[in-house]
N, C-alpha and C. Protein backbone atom coordinates (compact mmCIF):
# COMPACT_ATOMS: atom_id res chain seq x y z
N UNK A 1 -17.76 -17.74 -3.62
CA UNK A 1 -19.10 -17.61 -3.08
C UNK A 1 -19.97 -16.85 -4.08
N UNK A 2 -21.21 -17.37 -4.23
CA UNK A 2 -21.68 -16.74 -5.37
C UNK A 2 -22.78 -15.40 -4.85
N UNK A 3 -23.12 -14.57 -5.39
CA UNK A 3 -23.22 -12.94 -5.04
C UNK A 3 -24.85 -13.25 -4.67
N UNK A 4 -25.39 -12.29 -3.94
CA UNK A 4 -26.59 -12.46 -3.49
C UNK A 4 -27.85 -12.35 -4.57
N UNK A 5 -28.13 -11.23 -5.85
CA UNK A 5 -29.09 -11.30 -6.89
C UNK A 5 -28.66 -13.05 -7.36
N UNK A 6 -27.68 -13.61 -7.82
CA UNK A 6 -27.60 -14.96 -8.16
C UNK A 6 -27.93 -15.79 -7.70
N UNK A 7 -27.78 -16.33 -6.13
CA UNK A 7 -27.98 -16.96 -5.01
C UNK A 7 -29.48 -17.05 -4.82
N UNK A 8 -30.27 -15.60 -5.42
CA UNK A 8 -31.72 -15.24 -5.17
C UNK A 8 -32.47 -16.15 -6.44
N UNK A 9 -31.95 -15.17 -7.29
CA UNK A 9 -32.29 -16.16 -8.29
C UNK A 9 -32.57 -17.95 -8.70
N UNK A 10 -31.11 -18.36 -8.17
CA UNK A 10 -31.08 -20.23 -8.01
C UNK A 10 -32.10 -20.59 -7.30
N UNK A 11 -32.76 -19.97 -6.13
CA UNK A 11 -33.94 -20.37 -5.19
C UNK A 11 -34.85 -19.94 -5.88
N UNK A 12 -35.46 -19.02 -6.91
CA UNK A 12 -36.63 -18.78 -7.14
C UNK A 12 -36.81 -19.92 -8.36
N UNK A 13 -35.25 -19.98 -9.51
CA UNK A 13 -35.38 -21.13 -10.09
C UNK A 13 -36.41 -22.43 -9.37
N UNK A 14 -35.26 -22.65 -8.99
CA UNK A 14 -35.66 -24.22 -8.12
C UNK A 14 -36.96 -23.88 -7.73
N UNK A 15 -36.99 -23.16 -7.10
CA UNK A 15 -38.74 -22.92 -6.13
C UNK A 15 -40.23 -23.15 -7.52
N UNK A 16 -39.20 -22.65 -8.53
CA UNK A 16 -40.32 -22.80 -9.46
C UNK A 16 -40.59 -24.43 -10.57
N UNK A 17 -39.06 -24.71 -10.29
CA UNK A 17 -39.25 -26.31 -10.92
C UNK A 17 -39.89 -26.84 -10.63
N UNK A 18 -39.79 -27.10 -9.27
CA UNK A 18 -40.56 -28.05 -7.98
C UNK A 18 -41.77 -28.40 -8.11
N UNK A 19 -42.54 -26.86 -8.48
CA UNK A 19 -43.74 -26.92 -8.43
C UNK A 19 -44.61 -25.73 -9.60
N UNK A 20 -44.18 -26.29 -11.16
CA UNK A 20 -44.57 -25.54 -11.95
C UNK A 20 -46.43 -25.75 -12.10
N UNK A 21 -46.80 -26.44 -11.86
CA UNK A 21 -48.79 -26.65 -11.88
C UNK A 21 -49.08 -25.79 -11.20
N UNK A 22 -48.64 -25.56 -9.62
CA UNK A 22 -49.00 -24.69 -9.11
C UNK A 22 -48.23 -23.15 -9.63
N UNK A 23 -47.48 -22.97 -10.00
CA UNK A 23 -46.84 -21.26 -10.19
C UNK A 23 -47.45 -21.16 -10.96
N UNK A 24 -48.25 -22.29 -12.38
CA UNK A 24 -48.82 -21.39 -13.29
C UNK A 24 -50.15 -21.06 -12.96
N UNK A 25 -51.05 -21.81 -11.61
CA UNK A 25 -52.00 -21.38 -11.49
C UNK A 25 -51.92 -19.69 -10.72
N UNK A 26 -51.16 -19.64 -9.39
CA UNK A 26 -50.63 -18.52 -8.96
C UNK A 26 -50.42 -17.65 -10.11
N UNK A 27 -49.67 -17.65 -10.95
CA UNK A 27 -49.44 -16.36 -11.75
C UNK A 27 -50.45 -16.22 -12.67
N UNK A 28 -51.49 -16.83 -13.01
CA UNK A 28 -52.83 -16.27 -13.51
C UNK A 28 -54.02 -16.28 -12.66
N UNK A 29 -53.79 -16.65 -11.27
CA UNK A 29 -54.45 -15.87 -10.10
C UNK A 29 -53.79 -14.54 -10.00
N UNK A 30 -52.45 -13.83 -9.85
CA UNK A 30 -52.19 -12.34 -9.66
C UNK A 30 -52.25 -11.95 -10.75
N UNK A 31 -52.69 -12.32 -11.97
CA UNK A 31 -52.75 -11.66 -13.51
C UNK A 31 -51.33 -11.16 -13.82
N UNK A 32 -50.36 -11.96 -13.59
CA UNK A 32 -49.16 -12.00 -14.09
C UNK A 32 -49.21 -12.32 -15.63
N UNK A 33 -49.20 -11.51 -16.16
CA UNK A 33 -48.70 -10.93 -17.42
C UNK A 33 -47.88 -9.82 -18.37
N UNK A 34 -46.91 -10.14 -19.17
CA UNK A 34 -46.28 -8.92 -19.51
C UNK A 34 -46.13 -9.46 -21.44
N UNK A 35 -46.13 -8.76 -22.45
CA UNK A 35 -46.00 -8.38 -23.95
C UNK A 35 -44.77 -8.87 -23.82
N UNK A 36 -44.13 -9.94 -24.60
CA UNK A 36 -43.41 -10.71 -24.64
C UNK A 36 -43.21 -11.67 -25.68
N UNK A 37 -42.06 -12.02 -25.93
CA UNK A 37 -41.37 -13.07 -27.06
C UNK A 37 -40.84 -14.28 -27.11
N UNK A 38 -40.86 -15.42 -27.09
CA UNK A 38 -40.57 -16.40 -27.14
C UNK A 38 -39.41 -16.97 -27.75
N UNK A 39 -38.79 -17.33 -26.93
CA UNK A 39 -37.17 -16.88 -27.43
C UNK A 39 -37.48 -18.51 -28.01
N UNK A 40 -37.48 -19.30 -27.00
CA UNK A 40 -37.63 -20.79 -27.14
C UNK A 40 -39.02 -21.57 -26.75
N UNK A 41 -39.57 -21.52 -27.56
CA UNK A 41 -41.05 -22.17 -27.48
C UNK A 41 -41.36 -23.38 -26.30
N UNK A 42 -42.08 -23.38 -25.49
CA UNK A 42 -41.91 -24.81 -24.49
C UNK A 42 -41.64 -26.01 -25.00
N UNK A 43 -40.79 -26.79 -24.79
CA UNK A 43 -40.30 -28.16 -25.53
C UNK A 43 -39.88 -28.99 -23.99
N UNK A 44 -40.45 -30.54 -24.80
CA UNK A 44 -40.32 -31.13 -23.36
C UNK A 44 -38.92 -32.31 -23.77
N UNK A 45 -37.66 -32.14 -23.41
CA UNK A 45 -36.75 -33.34 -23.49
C UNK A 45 -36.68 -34.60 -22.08
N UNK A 46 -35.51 -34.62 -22.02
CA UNK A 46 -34.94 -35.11 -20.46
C UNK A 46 -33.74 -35.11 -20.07
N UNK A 47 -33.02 -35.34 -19.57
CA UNK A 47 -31.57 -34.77 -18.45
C UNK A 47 -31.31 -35.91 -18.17
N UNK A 48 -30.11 -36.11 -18.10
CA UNK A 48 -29.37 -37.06 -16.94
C UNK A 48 -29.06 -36.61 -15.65
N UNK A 49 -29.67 -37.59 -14.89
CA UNK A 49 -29.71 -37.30 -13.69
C UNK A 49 -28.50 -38.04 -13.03
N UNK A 50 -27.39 -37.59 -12.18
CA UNK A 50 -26.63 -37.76 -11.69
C UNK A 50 -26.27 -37.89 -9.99
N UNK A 51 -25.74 -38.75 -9.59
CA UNK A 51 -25.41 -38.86 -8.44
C UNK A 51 -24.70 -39.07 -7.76
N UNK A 52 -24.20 -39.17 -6.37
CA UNK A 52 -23.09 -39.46 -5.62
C UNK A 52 -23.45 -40.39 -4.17
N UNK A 53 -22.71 -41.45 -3.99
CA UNK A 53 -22.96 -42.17 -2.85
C UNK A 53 -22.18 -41.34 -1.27
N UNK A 54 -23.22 -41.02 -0.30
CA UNK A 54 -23.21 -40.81 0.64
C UNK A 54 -22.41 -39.34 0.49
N UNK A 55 -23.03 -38.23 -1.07
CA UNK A 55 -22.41 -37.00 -1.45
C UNK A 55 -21.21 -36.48 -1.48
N UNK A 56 -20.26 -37.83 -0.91
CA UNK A 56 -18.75 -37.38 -1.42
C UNK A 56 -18.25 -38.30 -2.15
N UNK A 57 -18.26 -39.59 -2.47
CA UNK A 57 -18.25 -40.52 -3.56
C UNK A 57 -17.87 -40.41 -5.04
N UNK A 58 -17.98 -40.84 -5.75
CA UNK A 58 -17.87 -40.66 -7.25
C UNK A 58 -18.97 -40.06 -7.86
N UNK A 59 -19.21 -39.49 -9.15
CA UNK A 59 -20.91 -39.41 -9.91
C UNK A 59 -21.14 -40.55 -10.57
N UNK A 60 -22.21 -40.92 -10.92
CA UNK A 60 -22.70 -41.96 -11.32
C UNK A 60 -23.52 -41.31 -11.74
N UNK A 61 -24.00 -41.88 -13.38
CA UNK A 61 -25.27 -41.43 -13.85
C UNK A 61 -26.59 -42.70 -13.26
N UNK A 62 -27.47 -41.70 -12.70
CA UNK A 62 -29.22 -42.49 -12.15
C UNK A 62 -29.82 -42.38 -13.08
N UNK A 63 -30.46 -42.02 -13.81
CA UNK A 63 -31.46 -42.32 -15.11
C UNK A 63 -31.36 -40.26 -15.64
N UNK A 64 -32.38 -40.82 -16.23
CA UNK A 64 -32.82 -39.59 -16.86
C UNK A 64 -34.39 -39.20 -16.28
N UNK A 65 -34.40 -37.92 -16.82
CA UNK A 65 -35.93 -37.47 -15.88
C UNK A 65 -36.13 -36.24 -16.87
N UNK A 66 -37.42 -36.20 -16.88
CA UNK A 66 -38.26 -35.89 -17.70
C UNK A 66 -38.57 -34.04 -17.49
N UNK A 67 -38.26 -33.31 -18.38
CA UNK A 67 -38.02 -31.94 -18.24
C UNK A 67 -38.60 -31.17 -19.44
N UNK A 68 -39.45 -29.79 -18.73
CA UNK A 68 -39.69 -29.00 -19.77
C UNK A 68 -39.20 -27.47 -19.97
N UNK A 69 -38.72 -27.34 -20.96
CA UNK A 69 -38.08 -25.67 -21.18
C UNK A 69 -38.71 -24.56 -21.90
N UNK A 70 -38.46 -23.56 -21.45
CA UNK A 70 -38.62 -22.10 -22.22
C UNK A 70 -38.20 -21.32 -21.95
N UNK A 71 -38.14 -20.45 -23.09
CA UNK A 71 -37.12 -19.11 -22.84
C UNK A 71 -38.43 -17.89 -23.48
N UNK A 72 -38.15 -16.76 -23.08
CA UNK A 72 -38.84 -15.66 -23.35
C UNK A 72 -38.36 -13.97 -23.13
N UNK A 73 -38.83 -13.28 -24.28
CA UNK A 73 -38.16 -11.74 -23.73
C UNK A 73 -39.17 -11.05 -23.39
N UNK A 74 -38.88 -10.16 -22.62
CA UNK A 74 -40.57 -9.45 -22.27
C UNK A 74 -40.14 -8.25 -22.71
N UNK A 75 -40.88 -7.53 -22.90
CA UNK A 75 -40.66 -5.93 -24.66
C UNK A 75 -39.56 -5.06 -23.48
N UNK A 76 -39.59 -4.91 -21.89
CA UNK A 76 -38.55 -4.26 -21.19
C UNK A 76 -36.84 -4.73 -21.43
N UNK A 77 -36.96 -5.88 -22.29
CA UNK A 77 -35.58 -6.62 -22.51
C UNK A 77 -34.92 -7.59 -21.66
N UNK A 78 -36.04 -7.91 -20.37
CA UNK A 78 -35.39 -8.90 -19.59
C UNK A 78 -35.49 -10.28 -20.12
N UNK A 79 -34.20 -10.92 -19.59
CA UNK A 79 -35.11 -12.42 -20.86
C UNK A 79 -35.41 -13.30 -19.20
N UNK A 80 -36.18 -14.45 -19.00
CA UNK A 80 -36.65 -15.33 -18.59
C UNK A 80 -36.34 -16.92 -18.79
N UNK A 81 -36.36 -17.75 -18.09
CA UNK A 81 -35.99 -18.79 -18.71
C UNK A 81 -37.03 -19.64 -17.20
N UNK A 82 -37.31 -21.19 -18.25
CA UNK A 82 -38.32 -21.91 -17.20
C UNK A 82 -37.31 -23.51 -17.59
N UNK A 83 -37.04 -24.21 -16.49
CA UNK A 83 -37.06 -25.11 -16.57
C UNK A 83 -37.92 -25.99 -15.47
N UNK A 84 -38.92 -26.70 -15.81
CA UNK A 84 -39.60 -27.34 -15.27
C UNK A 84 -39.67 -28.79 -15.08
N UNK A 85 -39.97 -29.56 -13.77
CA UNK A 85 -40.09 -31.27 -13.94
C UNK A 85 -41.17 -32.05 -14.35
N UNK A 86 -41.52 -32.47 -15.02
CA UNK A 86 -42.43 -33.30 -16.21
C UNK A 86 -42.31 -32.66 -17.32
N UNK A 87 -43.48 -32.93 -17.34
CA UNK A 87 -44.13 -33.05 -19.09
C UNK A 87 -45.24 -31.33 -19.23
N UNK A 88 -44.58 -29.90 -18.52
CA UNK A 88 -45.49 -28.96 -17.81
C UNK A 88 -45.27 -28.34 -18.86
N UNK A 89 -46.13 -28.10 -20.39
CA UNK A 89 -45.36 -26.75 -20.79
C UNK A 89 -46.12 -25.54 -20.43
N UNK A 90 -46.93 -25.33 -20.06
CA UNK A 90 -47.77 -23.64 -19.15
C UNK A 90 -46.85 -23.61 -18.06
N UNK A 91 -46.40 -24.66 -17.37
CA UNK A 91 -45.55 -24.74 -15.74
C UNK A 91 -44.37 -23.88 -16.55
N UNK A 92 -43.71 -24.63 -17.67
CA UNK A 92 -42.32 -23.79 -17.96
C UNK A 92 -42.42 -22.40 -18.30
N UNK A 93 -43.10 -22.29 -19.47
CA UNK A 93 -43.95 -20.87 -19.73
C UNK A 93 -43.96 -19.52 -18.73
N UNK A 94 -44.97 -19.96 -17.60
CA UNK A 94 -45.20 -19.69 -16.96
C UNK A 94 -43.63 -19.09 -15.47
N UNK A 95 -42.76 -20.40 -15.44
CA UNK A 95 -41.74 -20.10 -14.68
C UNK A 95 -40.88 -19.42 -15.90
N UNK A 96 -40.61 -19.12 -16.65
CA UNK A 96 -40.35 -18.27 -17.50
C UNK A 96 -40.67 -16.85 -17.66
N UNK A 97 -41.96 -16.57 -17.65
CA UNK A 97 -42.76 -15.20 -17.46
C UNK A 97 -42.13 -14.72 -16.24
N UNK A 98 -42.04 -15.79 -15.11
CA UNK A 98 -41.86 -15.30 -13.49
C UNK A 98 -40.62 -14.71 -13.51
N UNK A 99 -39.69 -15.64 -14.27
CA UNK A 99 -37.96 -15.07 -13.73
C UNK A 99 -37.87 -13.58 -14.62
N UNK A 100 -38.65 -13.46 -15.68
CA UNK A 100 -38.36 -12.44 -15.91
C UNK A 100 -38.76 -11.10 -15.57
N UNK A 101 -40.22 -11.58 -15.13
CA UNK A 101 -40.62 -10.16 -14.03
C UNK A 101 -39.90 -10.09 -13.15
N UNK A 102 -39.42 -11.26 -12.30
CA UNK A 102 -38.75 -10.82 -11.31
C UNK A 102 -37.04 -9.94 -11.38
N UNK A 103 -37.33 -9.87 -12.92
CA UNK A 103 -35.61 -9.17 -12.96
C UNK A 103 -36.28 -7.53 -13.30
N UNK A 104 -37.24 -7.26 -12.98
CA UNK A 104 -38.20 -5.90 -13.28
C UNK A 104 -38.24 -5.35 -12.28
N UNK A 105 -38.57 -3.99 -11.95
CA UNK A 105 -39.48 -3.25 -11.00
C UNK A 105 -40.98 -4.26 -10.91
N UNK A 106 -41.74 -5.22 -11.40
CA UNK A 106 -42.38 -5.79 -11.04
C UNK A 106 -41.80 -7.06 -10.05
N UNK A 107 -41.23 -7.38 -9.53
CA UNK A 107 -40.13 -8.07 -8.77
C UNK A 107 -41.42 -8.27 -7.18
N UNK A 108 -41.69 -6.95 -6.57
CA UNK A 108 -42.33 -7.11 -5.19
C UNK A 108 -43.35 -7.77 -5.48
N UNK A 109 -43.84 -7.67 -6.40
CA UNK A 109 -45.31 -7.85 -6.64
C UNK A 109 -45.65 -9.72 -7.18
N UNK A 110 -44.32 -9.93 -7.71
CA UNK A 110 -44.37 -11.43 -8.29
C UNK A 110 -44.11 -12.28 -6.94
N UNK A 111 -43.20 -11.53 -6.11
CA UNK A 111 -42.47 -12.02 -5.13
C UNK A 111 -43.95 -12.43 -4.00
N UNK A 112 -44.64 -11.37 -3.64
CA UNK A 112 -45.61 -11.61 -2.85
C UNK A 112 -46.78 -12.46 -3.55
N UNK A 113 -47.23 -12.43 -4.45
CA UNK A 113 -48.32 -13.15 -5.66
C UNK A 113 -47.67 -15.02 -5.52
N UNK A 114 -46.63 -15.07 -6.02
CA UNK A 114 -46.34 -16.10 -6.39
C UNK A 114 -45.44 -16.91 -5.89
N UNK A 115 -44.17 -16.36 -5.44
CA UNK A 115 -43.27 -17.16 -5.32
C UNK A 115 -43.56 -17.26 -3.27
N UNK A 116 -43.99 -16.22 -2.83
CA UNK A 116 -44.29 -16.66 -1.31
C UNK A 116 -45.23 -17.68 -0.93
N UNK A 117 -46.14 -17.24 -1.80
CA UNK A 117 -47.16 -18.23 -1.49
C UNK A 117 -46.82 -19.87 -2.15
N UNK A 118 -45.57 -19.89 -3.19
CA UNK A 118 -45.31 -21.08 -3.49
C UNK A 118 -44.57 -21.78 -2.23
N UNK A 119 -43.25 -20.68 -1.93
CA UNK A 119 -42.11 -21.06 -0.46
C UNK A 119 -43.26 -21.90 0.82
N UNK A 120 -44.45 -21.08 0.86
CA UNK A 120 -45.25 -21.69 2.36
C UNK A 120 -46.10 -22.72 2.27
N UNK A 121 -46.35 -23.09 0.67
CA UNK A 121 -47.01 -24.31 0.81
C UNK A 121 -45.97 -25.33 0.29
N UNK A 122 -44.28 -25.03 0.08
CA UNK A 122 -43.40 -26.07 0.04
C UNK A 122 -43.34 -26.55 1.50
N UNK A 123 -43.16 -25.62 2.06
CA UNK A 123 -42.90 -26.11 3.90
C UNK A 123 -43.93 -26.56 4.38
N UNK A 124 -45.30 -26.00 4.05
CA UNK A 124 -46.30 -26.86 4.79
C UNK A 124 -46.21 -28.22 4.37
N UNK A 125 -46.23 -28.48 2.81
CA UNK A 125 -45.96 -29.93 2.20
C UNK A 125 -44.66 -30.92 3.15
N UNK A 126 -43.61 -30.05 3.38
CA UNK A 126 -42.52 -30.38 4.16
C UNK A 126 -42.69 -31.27 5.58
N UNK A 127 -43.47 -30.10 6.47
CA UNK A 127 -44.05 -30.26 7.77
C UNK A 127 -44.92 -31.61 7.75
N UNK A 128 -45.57 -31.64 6.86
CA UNK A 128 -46.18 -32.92 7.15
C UNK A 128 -45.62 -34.26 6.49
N UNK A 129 -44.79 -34.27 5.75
CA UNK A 129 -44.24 -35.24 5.23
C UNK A 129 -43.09 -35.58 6.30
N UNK A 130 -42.54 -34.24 7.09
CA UNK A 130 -42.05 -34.62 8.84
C UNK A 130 -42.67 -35.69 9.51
N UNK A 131 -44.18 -35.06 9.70
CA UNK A 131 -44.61 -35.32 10.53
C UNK A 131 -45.37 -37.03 10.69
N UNK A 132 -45.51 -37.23 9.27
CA UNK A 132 -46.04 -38.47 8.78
C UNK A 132 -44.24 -39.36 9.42
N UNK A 133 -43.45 -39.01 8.78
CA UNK A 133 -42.06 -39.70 9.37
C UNK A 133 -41.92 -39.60 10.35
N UNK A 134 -42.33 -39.03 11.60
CA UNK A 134 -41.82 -38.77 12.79
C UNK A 134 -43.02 -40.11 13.60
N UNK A 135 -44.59 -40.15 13.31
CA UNK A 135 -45.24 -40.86 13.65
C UNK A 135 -44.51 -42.63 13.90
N UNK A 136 -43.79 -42.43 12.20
CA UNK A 136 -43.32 -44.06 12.03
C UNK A 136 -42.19 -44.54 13.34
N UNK A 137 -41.52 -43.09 13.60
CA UNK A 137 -40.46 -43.31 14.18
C UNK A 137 -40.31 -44.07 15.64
N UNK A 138 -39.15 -45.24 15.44
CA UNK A 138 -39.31 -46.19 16.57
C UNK A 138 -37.99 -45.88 17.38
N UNK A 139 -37.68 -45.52 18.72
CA UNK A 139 -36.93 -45.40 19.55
C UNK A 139 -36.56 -46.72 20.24
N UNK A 140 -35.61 -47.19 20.15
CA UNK A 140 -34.86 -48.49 20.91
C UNK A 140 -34.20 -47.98 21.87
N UNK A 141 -33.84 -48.61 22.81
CA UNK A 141 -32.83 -48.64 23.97
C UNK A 141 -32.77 -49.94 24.41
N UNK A 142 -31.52 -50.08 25.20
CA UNK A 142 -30.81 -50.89 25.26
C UNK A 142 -30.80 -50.72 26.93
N UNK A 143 -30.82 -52.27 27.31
CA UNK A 143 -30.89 -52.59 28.96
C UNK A 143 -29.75 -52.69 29.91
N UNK A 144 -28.99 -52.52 30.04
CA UNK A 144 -27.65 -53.10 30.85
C UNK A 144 -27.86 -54.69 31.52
N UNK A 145 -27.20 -55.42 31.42
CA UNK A 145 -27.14 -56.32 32.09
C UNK A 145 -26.01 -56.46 33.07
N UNK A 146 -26.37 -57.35 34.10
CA UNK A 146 -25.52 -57.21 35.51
C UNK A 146 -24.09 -57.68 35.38
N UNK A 147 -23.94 -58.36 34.26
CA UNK A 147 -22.03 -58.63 34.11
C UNK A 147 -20.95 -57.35 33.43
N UNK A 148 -22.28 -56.13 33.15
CA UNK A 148 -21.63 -55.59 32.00
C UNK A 148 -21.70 -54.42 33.04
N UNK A 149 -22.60 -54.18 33.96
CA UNK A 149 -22.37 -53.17 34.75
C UNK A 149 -20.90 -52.53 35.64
């Protein structure tokens, strides 16, 4: 089982892939900034994307998908790392700057600035992409007939 700072971490990752356009606007709305080094300059490759039928199945490679990276030290010595989905390099940058404040005493402050306000407009996005599916949704039932009764 993996330990709770790690576990924290994988969600703020992800939370920040998802939606690097928006974290980099958020973190230069809270003036998230810190004196810092660029370990790995933003570069955009792609990944193989992998999969499994009905998640217990075999892997199979699905294509590749389109990814951007960076790494960074901030002068306190924490390093940062962004991996982002497209073609984002401020999104990676930017989720880069984040993971590494968040390994700081600046941590509350990124946490409330950026990454909350990212978590509530994933779920609102969520809720209605429910709710658009729930509209479509068609309920059948079935009649008994009198030989089967």
């Amino acid at each position: 089982m993996a330990d709770a700072p790690s576990e924290n971490r994988r969600r703020w990752m992800g939370l920040l892939a998802r939606s690097p356009a928006r974290a980099a606007e958020l973190a230069a709305e809270a003036g998230l900034d810190a004196p810092h080094t660029l370990l790995r300059h933003p570069e955009i490759g792609s990944v193989m994307v992998r999969g499994r039928v009905g998640a217990t199945g075999g892997a199979f490679n699905l294509g590749e998908m389109t990814v951007t990276r960076c790494s960074l030290r901030l002068a306190s010595g924490a390093v940062g790392h962004g991996y982002v989905q497209g073609r984002h390099r401020e999104g990676a940058r930017a989720a880069a700057l984040i993971d590494a404040l968040m390994q700081t005493p600046e941590a509350p402050r990124v946490e409330a600035g950026v990454l909350a306000r990212l978590r509530a407009e994933e779920a609102a996005c969520r809720a209605r992409r429910a709710g658009k599916a729930a509209a479509t949704k068609v309920e059948f039932f079935t009649m008994t007939r009198g030989e089967n009764a």
